[in-house]
C-alpha atoms as a PDB file:
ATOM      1  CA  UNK A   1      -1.133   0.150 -23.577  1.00  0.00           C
ATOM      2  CA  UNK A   2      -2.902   3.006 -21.543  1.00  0.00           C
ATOM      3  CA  UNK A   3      -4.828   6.422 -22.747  1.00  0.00           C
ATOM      4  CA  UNK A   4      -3.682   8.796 -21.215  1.00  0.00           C
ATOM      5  CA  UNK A   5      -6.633  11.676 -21.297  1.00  0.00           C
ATOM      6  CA  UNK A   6      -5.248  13.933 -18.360  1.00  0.00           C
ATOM      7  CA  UNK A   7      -1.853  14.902 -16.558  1.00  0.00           C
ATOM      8  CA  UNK A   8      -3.970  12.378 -13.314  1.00  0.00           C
ATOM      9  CA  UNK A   9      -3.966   9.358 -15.461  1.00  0.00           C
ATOM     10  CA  UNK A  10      -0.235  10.036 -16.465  1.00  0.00           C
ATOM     11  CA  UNK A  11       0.536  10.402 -12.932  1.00  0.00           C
ATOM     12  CA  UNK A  12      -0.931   7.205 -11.964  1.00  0.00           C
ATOM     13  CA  UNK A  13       1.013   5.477 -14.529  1.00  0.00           C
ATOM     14  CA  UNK A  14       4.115   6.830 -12.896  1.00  0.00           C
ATOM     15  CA  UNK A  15       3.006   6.132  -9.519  1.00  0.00           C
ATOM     16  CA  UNK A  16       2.470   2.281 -10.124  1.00  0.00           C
ATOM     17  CA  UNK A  17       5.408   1.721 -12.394  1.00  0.00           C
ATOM     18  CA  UNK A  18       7.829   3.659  -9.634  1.00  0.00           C
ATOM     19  CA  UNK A  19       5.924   0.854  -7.261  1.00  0.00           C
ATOM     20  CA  UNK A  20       6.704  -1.897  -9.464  1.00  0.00           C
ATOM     21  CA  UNK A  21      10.322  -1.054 -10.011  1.00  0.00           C
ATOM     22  CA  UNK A  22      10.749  -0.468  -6.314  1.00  0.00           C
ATOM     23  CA  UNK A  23      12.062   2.653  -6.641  1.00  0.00           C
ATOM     24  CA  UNK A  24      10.946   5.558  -4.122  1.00  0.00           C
ATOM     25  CA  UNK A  25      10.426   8.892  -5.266  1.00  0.00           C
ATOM     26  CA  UNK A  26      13.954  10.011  -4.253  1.00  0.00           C
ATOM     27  CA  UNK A  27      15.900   7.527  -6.223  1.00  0.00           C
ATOM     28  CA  UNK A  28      13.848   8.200  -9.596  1.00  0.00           C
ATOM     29  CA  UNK A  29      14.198  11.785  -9.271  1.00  0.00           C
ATOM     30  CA  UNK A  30      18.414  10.717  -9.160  1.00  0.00           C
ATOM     31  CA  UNK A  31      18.348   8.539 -12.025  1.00  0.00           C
ATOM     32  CA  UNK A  32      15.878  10.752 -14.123  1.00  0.00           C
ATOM     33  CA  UNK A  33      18.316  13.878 -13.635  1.00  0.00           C
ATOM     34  CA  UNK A  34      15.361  15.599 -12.042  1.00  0.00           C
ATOM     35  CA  UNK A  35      13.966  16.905  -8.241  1.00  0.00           C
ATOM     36  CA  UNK A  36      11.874  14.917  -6.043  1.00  0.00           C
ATOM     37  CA  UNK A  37       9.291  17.769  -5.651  1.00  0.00           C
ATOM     38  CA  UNK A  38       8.935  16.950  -9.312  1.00  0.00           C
ATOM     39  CA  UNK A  39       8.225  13.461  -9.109  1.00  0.00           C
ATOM     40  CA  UNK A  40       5.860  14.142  -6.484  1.00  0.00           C
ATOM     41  CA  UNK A  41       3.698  16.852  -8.640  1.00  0.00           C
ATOM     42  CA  UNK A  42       4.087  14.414 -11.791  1.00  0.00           C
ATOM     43  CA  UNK A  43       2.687  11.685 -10.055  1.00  0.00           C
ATOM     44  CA  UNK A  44      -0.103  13.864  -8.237  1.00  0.00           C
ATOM     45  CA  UNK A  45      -1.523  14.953 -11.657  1.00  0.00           C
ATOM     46  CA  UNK A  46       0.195  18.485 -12.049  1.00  0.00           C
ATOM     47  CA  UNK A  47      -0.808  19.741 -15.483  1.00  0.00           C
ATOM     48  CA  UNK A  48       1.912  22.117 -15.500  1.00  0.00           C
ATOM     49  CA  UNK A  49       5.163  19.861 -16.042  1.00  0.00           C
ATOM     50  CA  UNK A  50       8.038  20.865 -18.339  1.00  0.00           C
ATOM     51  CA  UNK A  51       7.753  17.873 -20.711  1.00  0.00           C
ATOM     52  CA  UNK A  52      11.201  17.590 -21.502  1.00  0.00           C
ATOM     53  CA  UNK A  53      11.864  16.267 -17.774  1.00  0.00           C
ATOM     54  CA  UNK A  54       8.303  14.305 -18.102  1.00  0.00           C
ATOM     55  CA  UNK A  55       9.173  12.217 -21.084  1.00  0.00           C
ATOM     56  CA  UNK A  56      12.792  11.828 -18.807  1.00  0.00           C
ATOM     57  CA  UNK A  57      11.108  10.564 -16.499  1.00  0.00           C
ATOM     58  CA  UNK A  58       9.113   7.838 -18.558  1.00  0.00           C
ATOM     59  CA  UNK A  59      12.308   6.839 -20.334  1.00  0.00           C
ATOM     60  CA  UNK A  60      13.925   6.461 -16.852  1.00  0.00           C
ATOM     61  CA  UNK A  61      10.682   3.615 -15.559  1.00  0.00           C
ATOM     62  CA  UNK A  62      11.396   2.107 -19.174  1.00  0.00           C
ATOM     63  CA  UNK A  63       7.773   3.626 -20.690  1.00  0.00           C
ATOM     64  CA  UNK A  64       7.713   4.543 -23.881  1.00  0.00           C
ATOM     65  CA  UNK A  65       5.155   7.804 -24.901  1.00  0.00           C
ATOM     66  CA  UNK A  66       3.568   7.280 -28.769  1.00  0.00           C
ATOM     67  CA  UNK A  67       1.287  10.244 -29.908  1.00  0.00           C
ATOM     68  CA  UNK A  68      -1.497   8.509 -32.245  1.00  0.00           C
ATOM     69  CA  UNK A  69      -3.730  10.398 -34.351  1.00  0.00           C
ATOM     70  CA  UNK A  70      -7.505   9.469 -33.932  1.00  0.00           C
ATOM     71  CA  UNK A  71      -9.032   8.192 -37.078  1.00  0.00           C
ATOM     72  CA  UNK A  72     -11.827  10.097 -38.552  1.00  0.00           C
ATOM     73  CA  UNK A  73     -10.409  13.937 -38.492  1.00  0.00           C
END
């Protein structure tokens, strides 16, 4: 499990999964239903992203986003 502080850190987690699986940016944009120009910003750190087509993306690679509350607030 990674923290993910910043839309960079997310990006690199894309990146190297995409890497892993093989995949090139073109055909994980056509199996996550989105365009390659948005692979490309996701995975350059662009903190603008529609996170619908983000968390897309993650289910496409097969990673799985948890939101966990710190302890002590």
């Amino acid at each position: 499990m990674q923290l993910v502080s910043d839309a960079a850190a997310l990006g690199k987690i894309v990146r190297n999964e995409r890497k892993h699986q093989e995949l090139t940016q073109t055909k994980l944009a056509h199996y996550a239903g989105v365009g390659i120009n948005f692979i490309s910003q996701l995975e350059r750190g662009k903190e603008t992203m529609e996170l619908g087509k983000v968390i897309r993306v993650l289910q496409t690679l097969g990673i799985d986003l948890f939101a966990i509350q710190r302890s002590g607030r």
